[in-house]
Protein backbone atom coordinates (compact mmCIF):
# COMPACT_ATOMS: atom_id res chain seq x y z
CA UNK A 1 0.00 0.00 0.00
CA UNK A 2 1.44 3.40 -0.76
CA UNK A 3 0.51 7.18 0.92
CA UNK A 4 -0.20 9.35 -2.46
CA UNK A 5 -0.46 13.38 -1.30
CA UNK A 6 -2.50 15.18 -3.82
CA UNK A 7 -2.17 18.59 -3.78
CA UNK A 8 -5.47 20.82 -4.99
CA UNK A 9 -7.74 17.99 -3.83
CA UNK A 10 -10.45 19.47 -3.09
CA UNK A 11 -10.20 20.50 -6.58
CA UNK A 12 -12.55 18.95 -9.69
CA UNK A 13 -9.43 16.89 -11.01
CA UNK A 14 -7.81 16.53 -7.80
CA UNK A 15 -10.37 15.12 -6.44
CA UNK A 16 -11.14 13.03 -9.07
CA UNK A 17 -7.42 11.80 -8.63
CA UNK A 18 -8.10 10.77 -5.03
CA UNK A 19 -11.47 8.35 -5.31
CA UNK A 20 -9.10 6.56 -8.53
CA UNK A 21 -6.04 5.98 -6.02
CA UNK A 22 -8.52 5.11 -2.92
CA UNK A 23 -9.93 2.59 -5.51
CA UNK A 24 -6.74 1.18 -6.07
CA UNK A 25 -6.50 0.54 -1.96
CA UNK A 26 -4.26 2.97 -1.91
CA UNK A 27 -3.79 6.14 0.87
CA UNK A 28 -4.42 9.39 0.46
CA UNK A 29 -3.10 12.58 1.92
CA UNK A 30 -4.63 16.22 0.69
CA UNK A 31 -3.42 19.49 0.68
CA UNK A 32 -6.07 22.63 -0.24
CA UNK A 33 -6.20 26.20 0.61
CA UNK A 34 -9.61 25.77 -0.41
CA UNK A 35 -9.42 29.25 -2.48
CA UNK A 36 -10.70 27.80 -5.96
CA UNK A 37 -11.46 23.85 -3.69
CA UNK A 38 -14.86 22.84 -2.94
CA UNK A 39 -15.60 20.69 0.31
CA UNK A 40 -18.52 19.36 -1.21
CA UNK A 41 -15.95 17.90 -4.07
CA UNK A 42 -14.43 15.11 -1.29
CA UNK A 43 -17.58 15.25 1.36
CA UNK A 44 -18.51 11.79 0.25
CA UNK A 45 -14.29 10.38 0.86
CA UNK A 46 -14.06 12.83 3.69
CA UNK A 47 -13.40 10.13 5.89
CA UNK A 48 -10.66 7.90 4.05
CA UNK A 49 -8.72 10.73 3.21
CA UNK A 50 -5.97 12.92 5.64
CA UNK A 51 -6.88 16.57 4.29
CA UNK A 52 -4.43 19.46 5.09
CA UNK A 53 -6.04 22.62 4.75
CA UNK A 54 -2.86 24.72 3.77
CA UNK A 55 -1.26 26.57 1.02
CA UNK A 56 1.66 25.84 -0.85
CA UNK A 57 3.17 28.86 -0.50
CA UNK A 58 3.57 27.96 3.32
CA UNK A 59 7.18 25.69 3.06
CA UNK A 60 6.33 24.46 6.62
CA UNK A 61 3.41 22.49 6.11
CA UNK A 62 4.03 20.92 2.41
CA UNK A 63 7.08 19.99 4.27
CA UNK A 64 4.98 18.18 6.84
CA UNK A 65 2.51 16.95 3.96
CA UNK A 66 5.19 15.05 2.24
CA UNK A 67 6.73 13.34 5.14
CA UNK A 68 6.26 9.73 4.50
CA UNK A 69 4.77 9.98 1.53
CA UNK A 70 5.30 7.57 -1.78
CA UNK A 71 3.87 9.68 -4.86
CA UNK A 72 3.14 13.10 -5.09
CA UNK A 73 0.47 14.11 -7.71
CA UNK A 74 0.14 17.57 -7.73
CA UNK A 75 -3.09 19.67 -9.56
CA UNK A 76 -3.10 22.35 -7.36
CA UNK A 77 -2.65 25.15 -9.60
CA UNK A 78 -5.40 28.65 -10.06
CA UNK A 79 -5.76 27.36 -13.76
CA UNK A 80 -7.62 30.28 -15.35
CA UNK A 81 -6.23 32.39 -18.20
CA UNK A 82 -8.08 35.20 -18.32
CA UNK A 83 -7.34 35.51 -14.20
CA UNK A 84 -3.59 35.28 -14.96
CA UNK A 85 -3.93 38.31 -17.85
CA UNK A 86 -5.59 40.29 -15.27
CA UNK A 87 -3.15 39.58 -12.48
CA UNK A 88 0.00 37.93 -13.69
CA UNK A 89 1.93 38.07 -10.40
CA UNK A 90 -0.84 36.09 -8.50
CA UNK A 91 -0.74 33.62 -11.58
CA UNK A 92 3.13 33.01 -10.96
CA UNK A 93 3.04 32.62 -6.92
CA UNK A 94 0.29 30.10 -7.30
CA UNK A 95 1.44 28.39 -9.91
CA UNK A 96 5.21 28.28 -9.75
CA UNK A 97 6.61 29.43 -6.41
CA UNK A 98 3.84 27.24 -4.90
CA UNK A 99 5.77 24.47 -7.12
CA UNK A 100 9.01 25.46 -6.33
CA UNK A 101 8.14 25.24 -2.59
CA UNK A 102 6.49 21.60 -2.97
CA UNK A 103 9.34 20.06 -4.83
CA UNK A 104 12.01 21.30 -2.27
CA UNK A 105 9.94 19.40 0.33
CA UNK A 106 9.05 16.30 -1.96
CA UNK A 107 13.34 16.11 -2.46
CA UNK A 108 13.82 16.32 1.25
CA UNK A 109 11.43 13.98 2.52
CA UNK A 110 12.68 11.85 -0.41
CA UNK A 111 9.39 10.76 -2.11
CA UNK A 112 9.34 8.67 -4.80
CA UNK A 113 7.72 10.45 -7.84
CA UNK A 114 6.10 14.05 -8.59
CA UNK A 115 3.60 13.71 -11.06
CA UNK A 116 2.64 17.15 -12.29
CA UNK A 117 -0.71 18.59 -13.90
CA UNK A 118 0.91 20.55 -16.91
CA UNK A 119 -0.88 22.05 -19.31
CA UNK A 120 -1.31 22.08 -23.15
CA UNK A 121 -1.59 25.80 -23.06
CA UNK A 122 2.67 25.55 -23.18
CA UNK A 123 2.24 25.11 -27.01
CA UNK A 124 0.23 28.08 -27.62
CA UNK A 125 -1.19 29.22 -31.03
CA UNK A 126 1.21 27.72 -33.42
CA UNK A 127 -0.57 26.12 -36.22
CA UNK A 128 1.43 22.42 -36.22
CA UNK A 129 -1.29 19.99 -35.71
CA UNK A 130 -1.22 17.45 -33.61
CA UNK A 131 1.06 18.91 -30.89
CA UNK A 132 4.11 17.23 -29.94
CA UNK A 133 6.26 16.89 -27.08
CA UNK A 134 9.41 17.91 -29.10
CA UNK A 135 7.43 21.20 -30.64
CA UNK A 136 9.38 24.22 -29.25
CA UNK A 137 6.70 25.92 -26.55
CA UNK A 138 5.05 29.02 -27.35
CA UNK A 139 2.70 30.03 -24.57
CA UNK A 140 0.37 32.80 -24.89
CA UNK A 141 -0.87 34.32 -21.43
CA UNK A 142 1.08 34.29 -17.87
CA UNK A 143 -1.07 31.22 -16.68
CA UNK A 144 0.99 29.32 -19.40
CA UNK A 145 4.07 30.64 -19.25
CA UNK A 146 3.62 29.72 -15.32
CA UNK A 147 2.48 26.13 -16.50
CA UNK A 148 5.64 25.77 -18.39
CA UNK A 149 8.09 27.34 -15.68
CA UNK A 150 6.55 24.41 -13.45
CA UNK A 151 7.79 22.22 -16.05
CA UNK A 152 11.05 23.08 -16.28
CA UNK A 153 11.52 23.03 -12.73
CA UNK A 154 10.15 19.40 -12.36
CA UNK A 155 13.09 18.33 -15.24
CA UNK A 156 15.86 20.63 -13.31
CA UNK A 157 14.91 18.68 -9.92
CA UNK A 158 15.23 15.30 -12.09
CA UNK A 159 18.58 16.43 -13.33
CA UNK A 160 19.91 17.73 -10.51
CA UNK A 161 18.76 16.08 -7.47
CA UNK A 162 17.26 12.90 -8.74
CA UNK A 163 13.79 13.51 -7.75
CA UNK A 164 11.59 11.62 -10.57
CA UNK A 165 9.40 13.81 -12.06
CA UNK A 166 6.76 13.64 -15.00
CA UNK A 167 4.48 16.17 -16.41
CA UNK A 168 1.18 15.57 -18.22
CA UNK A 169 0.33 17.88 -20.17
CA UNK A 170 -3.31 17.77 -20.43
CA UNK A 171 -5.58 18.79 -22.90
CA UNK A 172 -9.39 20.40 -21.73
CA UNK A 173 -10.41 18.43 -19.10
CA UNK A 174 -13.99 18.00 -18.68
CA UNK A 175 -16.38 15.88 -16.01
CA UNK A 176 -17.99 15.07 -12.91
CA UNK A 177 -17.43 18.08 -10.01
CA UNK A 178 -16.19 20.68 -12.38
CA UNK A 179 -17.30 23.82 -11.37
CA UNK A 180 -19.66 25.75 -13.85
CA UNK A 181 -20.32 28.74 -11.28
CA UNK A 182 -16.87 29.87 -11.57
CA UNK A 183 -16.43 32.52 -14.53
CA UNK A 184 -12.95 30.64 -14.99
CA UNK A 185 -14.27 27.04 -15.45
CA UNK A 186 -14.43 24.99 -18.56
CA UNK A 187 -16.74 25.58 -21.35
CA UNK A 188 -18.41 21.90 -21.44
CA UNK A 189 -19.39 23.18 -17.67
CA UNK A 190 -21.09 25.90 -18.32
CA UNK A 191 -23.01 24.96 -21.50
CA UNK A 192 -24.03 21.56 -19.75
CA UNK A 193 -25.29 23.64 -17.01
CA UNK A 194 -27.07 26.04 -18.55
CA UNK A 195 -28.42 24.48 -21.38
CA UNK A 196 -30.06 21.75 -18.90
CA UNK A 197 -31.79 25.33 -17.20
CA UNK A 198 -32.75 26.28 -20.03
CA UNK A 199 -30.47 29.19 -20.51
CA UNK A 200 -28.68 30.55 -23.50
CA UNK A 201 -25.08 29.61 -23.85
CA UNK A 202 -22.21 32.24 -24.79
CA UNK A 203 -19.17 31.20 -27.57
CA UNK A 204 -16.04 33.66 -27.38
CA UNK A 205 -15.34 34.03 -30.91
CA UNK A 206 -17.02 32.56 -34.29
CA UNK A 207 -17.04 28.73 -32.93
CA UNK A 208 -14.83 27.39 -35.30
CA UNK A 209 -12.22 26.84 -32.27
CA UNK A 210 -11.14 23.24 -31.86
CA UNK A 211 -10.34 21.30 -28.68
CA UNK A 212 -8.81 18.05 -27.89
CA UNK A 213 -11.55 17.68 -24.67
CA UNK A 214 -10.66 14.89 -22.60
CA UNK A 215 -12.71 13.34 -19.86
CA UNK A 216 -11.52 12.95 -16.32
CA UNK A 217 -11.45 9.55 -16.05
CA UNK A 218 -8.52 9.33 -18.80
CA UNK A 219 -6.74 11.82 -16.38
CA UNK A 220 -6.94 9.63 -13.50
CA UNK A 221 -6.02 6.68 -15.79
CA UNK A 222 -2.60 8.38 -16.78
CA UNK A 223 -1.50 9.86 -13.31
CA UNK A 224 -1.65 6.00 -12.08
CA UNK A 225 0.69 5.23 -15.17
CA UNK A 226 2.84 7.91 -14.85
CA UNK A 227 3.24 6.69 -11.03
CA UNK A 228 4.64 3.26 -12.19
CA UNK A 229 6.15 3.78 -15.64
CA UNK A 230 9.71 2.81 -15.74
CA UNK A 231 12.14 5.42 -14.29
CA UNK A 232 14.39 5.26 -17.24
CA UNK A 233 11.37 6.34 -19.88
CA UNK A 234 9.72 8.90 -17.75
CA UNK A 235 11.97 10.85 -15.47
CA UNK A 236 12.13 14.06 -16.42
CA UNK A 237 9.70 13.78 -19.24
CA UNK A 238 6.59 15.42 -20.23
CA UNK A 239 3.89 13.56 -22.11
CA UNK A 240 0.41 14.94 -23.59
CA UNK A 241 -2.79 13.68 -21.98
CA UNK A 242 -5.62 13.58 -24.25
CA UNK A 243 -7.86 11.80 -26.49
CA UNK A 244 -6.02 12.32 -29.52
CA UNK A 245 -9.76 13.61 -31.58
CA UNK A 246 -10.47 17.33 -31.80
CA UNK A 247 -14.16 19.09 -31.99
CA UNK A 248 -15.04 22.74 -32.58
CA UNK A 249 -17.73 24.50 -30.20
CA UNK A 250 -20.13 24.64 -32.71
CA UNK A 251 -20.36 20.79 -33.32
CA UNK A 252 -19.81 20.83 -29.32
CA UNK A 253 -23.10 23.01 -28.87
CA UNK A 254 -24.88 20.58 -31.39
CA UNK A 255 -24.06 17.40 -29.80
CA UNK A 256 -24.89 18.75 -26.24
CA UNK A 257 -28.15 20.14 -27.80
CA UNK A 258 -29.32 16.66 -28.76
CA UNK A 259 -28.12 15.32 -25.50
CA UNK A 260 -29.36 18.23 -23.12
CA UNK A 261 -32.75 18.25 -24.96
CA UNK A 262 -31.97 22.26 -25.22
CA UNK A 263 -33.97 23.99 -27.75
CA UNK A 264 -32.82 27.37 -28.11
CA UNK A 265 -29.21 28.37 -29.65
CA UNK A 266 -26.01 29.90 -29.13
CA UNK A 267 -24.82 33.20 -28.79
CA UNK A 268 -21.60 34.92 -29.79
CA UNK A 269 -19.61 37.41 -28.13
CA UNK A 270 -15.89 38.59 -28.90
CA UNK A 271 -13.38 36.50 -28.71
CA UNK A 272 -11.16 36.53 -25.17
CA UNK A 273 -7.19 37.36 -24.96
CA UNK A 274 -4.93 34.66 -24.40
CA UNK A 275 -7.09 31.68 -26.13
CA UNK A 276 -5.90 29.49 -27.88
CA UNK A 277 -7.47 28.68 -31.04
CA UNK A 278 -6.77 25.03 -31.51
CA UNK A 279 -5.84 21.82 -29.70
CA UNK A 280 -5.09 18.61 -30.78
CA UNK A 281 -2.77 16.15 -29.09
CA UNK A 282 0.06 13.51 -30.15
CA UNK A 283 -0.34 10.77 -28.17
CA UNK A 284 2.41 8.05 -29.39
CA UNK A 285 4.88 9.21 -26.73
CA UNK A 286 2.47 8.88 -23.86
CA UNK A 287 1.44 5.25 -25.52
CA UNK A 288 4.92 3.91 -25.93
CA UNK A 289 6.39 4.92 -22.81
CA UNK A 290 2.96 5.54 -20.18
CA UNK A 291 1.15 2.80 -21.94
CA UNK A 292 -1.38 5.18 -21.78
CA UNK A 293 -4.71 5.24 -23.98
CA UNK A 294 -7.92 6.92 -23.70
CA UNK A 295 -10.22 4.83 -22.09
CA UNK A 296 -13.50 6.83 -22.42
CA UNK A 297 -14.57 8.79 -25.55
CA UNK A 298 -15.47 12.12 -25.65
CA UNK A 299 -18.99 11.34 -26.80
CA UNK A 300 -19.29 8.82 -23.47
CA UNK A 301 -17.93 11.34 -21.67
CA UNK A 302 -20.64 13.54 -22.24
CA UNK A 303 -23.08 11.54 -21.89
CA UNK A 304 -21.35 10.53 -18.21
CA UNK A 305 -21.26 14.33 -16.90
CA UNK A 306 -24.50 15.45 -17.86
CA UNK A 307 -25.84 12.46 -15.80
CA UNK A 308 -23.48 13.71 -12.91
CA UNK A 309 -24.96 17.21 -13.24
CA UNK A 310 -28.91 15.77 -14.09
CA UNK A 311 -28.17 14.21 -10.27
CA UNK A 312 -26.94 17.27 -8.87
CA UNK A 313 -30.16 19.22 -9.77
């Protein structure tokens, strides 16, 4: 049995993370600040779980959270990036000093692995589709720049302390416990919401954007392989986490129509700063050396989370 800390979990994907590794009969230790968290996300696991209610910028208690512990999978992150356009240095404590800090403590207390929730938004805008692990990065807004620093510091503590490290880079992550309230949350959260209210959802741009969306269960699927992958093909590494199929929002809104039984239709507004217009993920690197696939589709995936959010009305 091994102690996995997951930082962020009272987070949608961190928390999703925890039930897969408590599945497994594994342990699980949490760390939240709770800022962008939702107790309601691990009420149900409350009980199985050691929760730390802390921030990563405090050194003193990630050191504590790491001591003893075999895996660290870390999501925390404030992953919004039209928050980190309005207030870049906020972007970069949260998302890289707060790294910084929990790898210093994850060396010291020598834990096994760090697996680290990157982020496709490294590759920005260029046009090369699918994206690659080799591609030369190109992020956009200070959210991925931050996402990228992080990145670079999980290699450097590889290469220079021997702390295995991967990072998954994933790709729109969309399911159960994702929070559509928050103006910074994922677009299949808020149309699924308020199309099943009968409200009018809001496209940023003309629609023809593409996504690589990727359901949570392929997330949890890949931390658990990135965990256990062989040393010698993975430390140090970063590796996409996706589906490896891309769909615009306008075929999006259509299939959630038919699904959501919504009537009404979309409306368009101006396109935001710092999106990215397309996403569509390589996946033979994660495959050869992960042994990762995509285990749900995004249609099924769909069809999964409305049911989770049907059941939370």
């Amino acid at each position: 049995m091994s102690l996995y800390l997951i930082t962020g979990i009272a987070g949608f994907i961190g928390s999703t993370l925890a039930r897969g590794v408590l599945e497994q009969g594994n342990q699980v230790r949490g760390i939240d600040n709770l800022s962008t968290g939702r107790r309601e996300n691990i009420a149900e696991i409350r009980g199985r779980i050691d929760l730390r209610e802390a921030d990563l910028l405090d050194l003193k208690s990630v050191q504590e959270a790491c001591q003893g512990v075999d895996y660290v999978l870390h999501e925390a992150a404030i992953p919004s990036v039209p928050r980190s356009v309005r207030d870049p240095l906020e972007s970069n404590r949260a998302n890289v000093d707060a790294t910084a800090n929990l790898l210093v403590a994850a060396r010291d207390a020598k834990v096994k692995r760090v697996v680290y929730a990157a982020s496709s938004s490294a590759y920005g805008d260029t046009p090369t589709l699918p994206k690659r692990e080799d591609m030369f990065p190109s992020p956009i807004s200070p959210y991925a720049v931050a996402k990228l620093a992080s990145e670079y510091y999980m290699t450097s503590f590889w290469r220079c302390y021997g702390l295995e490290t991967v990072s998954l880079r994933y790709f729109n992550i969309f399911g159960p416990r994702q929070d559509p309230g928050s103006p910074y949350s994922g677009v299949l959260a808020k149309f699924i919401t308020q199309m099943l209210k009968g409200e009018q959802p809001v496209i940023f741009g003309d629609g023809k954007q593409s996504r690589d969306f990727t359901y949570s269960e392929n997330v949890v699927n890949a931390n658990l392989l990135a965990c256990e992958a062989p040393a010698n093909q993975v430390a140090g590494r970063v590796f996409n986490v996706a589906t490896g199929t891309r769909i615009d929002l306008n075929e999006t809104f259509q299939a959630l129509k038919k699904l959501t039984g919504y009537s009404g239709e979309v409306r368009y507004e101006a396109e935001r700063g710092g999106d990215v217009k397309h996403s569509l993920a390589d996946l033979s690197q994660s495959q050869k050396h992960l042994g990762y696939k995509p285990t749900v589709s995004f249609e099924e995936g769909l069809r999964r989370t409305i049911e989770w959010y049907k059941g939370q009305a």
